[in-house]
N, C-alpha and C. Protein backbone atom coordinates (compact mmCIF):
# COMPACT_ATOMS: atom_id res chain seq x y z
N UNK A 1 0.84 -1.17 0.00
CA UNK A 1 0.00 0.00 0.00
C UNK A 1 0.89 1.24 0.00
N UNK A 2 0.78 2.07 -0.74
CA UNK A 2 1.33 3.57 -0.54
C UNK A 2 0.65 4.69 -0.17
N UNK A 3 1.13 5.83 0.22
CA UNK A 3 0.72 6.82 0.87
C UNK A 3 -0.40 7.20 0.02
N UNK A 4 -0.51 7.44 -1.39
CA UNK A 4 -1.52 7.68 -2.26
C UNK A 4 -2.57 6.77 -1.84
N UNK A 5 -2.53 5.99 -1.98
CA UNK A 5 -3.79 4.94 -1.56
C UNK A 5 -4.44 5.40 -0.23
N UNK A 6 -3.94 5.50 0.96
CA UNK A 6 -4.21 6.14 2.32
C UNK A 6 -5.27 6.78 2.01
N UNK A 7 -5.45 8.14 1.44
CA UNK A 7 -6.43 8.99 0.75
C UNK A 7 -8.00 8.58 0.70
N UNK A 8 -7.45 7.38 0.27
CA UNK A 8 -8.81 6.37 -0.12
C UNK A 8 -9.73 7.61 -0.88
N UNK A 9 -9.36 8.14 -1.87
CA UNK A 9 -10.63 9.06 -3.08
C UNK A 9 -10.64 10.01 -2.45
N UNK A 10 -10.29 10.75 -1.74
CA UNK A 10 -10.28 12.14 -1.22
C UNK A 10 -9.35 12.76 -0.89
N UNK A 11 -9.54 14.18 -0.94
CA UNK A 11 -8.00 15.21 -1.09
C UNK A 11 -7.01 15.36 -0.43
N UNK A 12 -7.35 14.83 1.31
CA UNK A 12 -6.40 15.07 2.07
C UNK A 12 -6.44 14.02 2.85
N UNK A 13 -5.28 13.89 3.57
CA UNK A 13 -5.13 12.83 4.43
C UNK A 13 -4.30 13.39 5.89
N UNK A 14 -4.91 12.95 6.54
CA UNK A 14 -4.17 12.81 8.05
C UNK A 14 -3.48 11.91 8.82
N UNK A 15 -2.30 11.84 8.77
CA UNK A 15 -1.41 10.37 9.32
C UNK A 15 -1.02 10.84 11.01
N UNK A 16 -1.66 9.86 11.59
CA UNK A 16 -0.76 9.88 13.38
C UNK A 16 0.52 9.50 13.31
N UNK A 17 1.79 9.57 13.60
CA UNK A 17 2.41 8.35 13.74
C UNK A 17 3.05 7.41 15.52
N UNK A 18 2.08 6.74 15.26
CA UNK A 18 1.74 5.63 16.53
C UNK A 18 3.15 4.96 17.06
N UNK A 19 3.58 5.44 18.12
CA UNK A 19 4.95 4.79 18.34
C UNK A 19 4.36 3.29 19.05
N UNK A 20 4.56 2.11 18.04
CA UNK A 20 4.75 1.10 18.02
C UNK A 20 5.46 0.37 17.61
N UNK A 21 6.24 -0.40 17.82
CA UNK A 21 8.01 -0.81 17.03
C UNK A 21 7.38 -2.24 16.95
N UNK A 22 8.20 -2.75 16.35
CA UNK A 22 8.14 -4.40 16.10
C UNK A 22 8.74 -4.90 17.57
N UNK A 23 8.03 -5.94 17.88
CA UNK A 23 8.62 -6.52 19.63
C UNK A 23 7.89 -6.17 20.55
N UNK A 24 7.17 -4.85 20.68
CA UNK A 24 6.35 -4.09 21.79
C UNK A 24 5.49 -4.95 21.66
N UNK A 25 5.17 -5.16 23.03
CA UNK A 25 3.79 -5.78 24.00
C UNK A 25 2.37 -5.11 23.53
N UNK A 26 2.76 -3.59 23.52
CA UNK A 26 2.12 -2.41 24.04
C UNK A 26 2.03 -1.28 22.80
N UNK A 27 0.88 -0.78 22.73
CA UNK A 27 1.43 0.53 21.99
C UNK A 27 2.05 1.75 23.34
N UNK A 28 2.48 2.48 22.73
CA UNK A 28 2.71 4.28 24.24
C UNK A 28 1.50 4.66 24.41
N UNK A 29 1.83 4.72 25.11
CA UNK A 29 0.29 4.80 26.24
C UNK A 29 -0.09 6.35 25.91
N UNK A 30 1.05 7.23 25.67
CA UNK A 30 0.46 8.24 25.34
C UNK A 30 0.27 8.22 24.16
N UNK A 31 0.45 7.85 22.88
CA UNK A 31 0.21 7.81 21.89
C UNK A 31 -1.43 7.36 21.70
N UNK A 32 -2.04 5.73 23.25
CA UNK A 32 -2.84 5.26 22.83
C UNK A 32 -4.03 6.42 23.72
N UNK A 33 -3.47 7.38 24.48
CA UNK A 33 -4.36 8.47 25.17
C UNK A 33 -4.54 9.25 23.67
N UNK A 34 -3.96 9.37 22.90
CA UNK A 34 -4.15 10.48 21.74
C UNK A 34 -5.07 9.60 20.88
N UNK A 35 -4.76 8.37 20.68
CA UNK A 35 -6.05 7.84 19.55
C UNK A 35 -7.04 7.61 20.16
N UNK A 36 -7.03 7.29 21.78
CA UNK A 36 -8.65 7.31 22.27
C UNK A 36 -10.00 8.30 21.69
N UNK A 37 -8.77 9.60 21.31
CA UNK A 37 -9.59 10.71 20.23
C UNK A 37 -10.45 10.26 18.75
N UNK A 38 -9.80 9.56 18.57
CA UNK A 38 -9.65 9.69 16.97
C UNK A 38 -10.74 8.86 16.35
N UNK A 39 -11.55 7.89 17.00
CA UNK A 39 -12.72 7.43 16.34
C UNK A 39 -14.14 8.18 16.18
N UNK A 40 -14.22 8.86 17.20
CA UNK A 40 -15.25 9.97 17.20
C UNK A 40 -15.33 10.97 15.92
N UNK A 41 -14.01 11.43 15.71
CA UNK A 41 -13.63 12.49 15.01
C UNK A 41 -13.82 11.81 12.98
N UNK A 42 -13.37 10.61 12.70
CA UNK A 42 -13.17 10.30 11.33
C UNK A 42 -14.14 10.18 10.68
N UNK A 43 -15.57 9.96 11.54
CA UNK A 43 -16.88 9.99 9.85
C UNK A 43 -16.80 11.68 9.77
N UNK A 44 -16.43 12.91 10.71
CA UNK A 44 -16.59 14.46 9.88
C UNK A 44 -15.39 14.59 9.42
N UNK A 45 -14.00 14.32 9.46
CA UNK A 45 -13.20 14.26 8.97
C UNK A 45 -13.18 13.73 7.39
N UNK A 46 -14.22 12.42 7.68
CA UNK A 46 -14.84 12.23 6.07
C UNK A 46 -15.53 12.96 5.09
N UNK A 47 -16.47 13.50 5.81
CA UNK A 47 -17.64 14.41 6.02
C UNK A 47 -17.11 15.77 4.80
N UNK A 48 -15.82 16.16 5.61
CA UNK A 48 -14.78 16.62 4.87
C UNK A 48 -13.61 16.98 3.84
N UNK A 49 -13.81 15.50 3.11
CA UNK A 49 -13.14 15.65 2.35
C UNK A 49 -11.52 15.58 2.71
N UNK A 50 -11.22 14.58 4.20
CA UNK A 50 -10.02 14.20 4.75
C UNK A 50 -10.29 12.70 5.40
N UNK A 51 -9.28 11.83 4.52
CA UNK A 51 -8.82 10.51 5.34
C UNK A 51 -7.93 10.70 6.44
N UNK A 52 -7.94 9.66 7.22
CA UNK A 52 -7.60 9.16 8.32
C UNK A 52 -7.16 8.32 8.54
N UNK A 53 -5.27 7.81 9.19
CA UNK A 53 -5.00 6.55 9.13
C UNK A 53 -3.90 6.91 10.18
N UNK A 54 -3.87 5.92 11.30
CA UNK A 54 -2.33 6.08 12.18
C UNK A 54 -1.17 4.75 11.64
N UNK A 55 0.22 5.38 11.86
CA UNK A 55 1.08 4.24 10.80
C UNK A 55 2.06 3.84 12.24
N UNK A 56 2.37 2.98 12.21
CA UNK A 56 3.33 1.72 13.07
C UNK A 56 4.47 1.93 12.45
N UNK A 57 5.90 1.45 12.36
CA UNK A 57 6.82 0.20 12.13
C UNK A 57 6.64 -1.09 12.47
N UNK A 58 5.72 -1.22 13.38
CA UNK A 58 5.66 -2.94 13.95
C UNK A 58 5.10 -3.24 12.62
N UNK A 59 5.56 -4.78 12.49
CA UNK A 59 4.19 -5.63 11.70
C UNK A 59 2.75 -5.38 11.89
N UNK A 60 1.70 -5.21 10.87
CA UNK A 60 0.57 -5.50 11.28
C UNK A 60 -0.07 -6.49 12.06
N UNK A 61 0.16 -7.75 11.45
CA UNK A 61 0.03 -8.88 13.16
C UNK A 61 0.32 -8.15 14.00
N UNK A 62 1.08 -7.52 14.46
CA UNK A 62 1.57 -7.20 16.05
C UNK A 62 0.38 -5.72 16.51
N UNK A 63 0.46 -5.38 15.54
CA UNK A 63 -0.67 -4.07 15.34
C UNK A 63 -2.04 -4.19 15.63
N UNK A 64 -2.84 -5.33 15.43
CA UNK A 64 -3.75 -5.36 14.98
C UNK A 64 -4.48 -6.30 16.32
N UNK A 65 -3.88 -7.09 16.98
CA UNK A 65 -4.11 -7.41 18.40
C UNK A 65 -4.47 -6.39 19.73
N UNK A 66 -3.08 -5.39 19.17
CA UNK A 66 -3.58 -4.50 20.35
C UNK A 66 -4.64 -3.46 19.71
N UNK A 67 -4.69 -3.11 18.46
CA UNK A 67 -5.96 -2.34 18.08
C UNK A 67 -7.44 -2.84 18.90
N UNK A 68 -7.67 -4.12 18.41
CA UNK A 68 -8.48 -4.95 19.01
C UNK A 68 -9.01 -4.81 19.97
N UNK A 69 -7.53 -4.89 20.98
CA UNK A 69 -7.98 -4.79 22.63
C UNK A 69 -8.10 -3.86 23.00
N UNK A 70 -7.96 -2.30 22.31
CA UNK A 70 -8.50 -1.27 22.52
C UNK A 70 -9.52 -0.87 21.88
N UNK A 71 -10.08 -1.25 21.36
CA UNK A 71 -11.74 -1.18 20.69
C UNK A 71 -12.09 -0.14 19.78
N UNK A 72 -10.32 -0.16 19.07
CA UNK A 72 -10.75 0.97 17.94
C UNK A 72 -10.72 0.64 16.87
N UNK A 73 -11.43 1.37 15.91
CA UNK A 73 -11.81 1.01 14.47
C UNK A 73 -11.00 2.28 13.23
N UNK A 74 -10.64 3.48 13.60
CA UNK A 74 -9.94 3.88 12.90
C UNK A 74 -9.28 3.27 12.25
N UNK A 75 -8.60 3.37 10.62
CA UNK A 75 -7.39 2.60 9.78
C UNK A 75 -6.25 2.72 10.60
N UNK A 76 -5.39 2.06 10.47
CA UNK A 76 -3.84 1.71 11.25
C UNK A 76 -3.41 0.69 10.53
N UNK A 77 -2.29 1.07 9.83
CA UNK A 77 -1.31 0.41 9.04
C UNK A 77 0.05 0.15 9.27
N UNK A 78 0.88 -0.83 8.87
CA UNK A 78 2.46 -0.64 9.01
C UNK A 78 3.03 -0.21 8.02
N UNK A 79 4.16 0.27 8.47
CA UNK A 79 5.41 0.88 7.61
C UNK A 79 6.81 -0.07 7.77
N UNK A 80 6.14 -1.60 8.52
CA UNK A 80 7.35 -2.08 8.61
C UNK A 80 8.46 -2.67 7.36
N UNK A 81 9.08 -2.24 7.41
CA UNK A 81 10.08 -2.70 6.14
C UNK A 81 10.29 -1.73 5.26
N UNK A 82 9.41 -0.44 5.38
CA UNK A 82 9.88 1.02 4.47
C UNK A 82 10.72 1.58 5.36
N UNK A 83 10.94 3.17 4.44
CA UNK A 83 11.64 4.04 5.34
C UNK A 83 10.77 4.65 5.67
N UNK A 84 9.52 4.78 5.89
CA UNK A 84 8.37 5.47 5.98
C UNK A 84 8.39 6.40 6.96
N UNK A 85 8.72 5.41 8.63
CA UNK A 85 9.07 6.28 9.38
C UNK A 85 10.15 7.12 9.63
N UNK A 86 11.46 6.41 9.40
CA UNK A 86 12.89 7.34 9.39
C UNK A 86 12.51 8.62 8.10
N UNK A 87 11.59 8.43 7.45
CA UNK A 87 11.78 9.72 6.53
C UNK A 87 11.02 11.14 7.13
N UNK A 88 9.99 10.58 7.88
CA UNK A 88 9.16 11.86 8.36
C UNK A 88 9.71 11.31 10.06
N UNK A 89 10.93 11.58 10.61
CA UNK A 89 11.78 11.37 11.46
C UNK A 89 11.10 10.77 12.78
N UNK A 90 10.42 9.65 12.57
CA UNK A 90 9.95 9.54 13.40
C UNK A 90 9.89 7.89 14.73
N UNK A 91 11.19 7.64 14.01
CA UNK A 91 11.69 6.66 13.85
C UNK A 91 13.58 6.43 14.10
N UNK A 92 13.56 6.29 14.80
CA UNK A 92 15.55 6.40 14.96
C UNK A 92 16.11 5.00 15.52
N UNK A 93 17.65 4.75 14.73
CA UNK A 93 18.42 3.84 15.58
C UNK A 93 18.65 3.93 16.70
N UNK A 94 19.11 2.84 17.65
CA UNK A 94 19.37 2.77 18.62
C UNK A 94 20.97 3.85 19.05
N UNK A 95 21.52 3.59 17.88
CA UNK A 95 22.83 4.92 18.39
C UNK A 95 22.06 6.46 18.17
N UNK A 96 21.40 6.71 17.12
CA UNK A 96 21.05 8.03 17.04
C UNK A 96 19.99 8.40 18.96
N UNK A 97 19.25 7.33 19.11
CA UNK A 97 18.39 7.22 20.53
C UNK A 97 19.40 8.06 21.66
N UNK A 98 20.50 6.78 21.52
CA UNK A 98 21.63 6.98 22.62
C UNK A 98 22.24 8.36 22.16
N UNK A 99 22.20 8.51 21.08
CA UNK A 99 23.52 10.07 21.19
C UNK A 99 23.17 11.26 21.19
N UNK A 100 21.65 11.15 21.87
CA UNK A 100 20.92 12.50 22.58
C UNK A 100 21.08 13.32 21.11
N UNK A 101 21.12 13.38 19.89
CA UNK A 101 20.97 14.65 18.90
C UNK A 101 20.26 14.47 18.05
N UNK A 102 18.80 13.69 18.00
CA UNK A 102 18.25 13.20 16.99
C UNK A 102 17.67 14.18 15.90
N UNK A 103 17.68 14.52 14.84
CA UNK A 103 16.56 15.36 14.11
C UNK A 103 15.11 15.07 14.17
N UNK A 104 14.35 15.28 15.57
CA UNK A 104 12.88 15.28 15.70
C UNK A 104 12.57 16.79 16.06
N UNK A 105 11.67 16.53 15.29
CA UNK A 105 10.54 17.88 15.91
C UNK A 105 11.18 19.26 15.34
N UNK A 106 12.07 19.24 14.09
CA UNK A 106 12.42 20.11 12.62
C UNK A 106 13.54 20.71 13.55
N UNK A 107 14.52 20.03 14.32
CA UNK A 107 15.63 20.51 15.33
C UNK A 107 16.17 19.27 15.65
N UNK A 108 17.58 19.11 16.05
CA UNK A 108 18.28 18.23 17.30
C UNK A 108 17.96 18.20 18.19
N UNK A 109 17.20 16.54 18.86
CA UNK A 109 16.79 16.97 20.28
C UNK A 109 16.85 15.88 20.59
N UNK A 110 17.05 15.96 22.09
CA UNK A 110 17.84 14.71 22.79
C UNK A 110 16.13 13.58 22.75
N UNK A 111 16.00 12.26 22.40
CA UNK A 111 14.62 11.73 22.45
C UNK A 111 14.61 10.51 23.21
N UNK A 112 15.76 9.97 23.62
CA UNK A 112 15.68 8.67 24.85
C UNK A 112 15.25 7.35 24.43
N UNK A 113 14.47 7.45 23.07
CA UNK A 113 13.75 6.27 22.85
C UNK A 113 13.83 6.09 20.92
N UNK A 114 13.45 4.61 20.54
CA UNK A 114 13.65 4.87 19.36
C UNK A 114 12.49 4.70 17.93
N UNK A 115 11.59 5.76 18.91
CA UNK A 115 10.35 5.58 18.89
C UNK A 115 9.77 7.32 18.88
N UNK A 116 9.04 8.21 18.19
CA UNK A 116 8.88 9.36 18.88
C UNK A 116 7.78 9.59 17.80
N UNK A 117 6.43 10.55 18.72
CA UNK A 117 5.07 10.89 18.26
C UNK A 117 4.97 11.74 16.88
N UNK A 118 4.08 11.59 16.26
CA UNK A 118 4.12 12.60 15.54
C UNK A 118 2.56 13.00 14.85
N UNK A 119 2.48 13.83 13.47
CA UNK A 119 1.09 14.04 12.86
C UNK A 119 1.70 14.65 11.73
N UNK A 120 1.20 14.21 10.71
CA UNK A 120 1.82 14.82 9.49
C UNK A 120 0.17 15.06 8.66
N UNK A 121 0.64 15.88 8.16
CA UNK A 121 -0.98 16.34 6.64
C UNK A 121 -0.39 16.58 5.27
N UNK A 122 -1.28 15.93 4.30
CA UNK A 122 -0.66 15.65 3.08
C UNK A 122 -2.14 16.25 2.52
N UNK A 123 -1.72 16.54 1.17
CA UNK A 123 -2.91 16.35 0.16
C UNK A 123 -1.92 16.63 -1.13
N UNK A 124 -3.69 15.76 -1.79
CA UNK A 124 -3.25 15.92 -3.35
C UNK A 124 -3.41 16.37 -4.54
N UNK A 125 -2.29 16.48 -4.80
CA UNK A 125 -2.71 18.13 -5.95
C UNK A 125 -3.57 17.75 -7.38
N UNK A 126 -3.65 18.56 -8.25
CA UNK A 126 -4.69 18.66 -9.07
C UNK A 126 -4.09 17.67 -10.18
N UNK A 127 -2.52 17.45 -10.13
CA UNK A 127 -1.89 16.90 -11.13
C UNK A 127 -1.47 15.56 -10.29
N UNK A 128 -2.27 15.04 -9.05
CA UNK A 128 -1.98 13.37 -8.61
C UNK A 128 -0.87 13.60 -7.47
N UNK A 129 -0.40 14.53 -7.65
CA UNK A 129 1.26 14.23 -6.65
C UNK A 129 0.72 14.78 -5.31
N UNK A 130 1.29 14.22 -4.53
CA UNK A 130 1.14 13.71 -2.69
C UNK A 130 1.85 15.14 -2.36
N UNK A 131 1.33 15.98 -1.50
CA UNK A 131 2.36 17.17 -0.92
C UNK A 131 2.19 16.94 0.82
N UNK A 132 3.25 17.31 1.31
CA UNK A 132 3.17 17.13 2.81
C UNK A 132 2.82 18.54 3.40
N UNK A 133 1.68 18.89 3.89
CA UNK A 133 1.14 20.48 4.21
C UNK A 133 1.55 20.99 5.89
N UNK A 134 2.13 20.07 6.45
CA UNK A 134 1.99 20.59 8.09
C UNK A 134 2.21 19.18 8.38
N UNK A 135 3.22 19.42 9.74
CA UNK A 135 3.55 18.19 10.63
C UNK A 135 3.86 18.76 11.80
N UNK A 136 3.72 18.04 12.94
CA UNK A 136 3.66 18.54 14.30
C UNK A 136 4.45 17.32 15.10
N UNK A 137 4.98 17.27 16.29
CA UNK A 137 5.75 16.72 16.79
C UNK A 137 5.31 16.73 18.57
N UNK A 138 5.68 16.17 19.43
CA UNK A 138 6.00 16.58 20.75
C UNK A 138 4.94 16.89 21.08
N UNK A 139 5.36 17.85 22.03
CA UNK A 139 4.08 18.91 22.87
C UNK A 139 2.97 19.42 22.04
N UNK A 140 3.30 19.13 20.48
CA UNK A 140 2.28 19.89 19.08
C UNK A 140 0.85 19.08 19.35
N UNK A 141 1.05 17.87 19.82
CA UNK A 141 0.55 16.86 19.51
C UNK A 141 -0.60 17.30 20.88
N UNK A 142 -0.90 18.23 21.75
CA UNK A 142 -1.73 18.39 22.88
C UNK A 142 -2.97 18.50 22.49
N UNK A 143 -3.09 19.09 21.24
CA UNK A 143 -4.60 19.76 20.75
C UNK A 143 -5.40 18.64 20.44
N UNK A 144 -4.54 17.50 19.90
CA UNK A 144 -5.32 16.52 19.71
C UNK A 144 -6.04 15.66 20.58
N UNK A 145 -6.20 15.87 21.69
CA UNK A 145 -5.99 15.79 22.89
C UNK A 145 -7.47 16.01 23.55
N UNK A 146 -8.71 15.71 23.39
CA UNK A 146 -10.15 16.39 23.96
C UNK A 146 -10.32 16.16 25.36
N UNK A 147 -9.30 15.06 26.16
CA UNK A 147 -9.61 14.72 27.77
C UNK A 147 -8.72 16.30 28.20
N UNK A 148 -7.74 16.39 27.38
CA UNK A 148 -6.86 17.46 28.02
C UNK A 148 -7.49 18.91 27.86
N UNK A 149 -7.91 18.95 27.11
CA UNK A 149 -9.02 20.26 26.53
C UNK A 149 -10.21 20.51 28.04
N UNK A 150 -10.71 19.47 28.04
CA UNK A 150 -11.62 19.06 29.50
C UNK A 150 -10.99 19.37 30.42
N UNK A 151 -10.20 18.72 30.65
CA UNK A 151 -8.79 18.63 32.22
C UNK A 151 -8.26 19.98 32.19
N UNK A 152 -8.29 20.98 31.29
CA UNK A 152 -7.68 22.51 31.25
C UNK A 152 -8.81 23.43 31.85
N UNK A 153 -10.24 23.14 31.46
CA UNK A 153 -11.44 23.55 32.30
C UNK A 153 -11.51 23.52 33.53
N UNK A 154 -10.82 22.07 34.55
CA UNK A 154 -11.33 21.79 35.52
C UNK A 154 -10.59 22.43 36.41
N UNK A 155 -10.88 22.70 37.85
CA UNK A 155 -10.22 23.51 39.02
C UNK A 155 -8.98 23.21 38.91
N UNK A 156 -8.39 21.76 38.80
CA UNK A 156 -7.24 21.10 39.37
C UNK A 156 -6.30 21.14 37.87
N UNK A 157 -7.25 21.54 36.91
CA UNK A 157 -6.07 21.31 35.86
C UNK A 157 -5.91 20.42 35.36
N UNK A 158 -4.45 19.94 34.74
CA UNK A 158 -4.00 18.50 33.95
C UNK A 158 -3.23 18.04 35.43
N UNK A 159 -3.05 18.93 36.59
CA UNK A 159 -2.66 18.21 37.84
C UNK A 159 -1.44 17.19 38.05
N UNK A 160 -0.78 17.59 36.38
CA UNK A 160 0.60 16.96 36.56
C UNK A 160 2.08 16.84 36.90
N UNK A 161 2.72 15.68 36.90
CA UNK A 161 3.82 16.41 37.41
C UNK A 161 4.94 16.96 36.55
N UNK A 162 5.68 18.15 36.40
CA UNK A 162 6.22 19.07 35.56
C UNK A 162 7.72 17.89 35.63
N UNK A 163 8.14 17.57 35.82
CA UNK A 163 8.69 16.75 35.60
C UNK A 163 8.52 15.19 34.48
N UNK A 164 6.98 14.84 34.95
CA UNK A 164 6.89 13.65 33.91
C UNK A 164 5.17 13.75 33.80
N UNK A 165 5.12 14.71 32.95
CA UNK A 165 3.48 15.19 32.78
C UNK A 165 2.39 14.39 32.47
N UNK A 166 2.99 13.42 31.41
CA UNK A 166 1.75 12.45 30.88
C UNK A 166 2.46 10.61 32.09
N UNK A 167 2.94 10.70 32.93
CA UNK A 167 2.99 9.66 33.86
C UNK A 167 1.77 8.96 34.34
N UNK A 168 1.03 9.91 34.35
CA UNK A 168 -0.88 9.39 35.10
C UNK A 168 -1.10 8.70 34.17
N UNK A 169 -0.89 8.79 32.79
CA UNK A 169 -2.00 7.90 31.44
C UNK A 169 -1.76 6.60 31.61
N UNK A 170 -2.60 6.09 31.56
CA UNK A 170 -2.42 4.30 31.19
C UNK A 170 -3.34 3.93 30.57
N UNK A 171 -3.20 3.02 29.61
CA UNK A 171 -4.01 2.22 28.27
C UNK A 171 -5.74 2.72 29.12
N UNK A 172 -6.65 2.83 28.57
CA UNK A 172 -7.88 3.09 28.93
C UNK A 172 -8.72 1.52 29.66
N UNK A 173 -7.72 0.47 29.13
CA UNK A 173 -8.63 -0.59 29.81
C UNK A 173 -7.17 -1.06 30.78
N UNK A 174 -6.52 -0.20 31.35
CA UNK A 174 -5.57 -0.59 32.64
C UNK A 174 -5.42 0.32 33.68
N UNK A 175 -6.68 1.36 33.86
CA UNK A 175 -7.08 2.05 34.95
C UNK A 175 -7.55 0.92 36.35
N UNK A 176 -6.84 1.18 37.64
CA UNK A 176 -7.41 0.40 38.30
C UNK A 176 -8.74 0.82 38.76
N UNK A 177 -8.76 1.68 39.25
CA UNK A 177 -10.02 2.62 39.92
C UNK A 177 -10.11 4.29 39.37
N UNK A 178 -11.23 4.35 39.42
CA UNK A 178 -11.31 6.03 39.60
C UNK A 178 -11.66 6.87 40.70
N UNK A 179 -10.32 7.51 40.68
CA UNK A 179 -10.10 8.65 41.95
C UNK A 179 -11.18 9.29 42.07
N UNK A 180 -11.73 9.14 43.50
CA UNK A 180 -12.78 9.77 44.33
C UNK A 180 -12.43 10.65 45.18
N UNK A 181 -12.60 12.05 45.44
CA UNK A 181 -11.84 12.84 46.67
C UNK A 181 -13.36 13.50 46.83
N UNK A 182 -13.46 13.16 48.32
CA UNK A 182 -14.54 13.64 48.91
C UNK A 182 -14.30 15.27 49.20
């Protein structure tokens, strides 16, 4: 499948990119707090005249289990075996990981992992060819975000710690309880 195809007959397309590697158990939990968004949103996104698809490196087998067990139906595809992800940088060796200077987020920045979030927008022009219109990275990635939009309303805030902000998230079906404060 290629990026043209993604489109599926319409002008624009919207790609997540889902840090899931080949080997992971798990998708990132924050990654899977950001697609908890994303099924609500894709029939007006259609509506619109914009596809919708989040892309892996893992195999699809490996993909498609944990889609499952999170009960989403959005498209999600792999890129395993392209450069798909190392090209829209989202994706690094294990030395580039380790040597703290990766090119993410349109800068050198130290990323710890070899794995890192992203959102890219494409459309296609009048003459067939794929253009990349806007990509976002990191902290870009908040808006997408509707619990956090909520959690910015409430007295207490996102109530996190400035140190390791998204630490509270866990997969939506590995909450033990919900916090009650009388």
């Amino acid at each position: 499948m290629s990026l043209a195809d993604l489109f599926e007959g319409r002008s624009q397309l919207i790609v997540y990119h889902f840090m899931l590697a080949p080997g992971w158990e798990d998708g990132c939990r924050g990654c899977s707090f950001v697609s908890d968004h994303f099924d609500g949103a894709v029939p007006h996104l259609n509506a619109r005249d914009v596809s919708f698809t989040a892309v892996s490196c893992a195999p699809l087998a490996e993909i498609t289990p944990f889609k499952v067990r999170m009960e989403w139906k959005f498209n999600w595809v792999s890129s395993h075996g392209t450069s798909f992800n190392r090209d829209f940088r989202v994706s690094f060796t294990p030395a580039e990981a380790a040597a703290g200077n990766a090119d993410y987020n349109f800068g050198l920045n130290a990323i710890g992992a070899d794995e890192m979030p992203g959102l890219s927008v494409f459309a296609r022009g009048a003459d067939g060819a794929v253009y990349r219109t806007y990509s976002t990275y990191s902290r870009g990635l908040d808006i997408l975000i509707g619990a956090y939009n909520l959690l910015d309303l409430a007295p207490k805030g996102r109530d996190e710690d400035a140190e390791a902000p998204m630490k509270w998230v866990r997969h939506h079906d590995r909450y033990d309880h919900v916090a009650v404060v009388n």
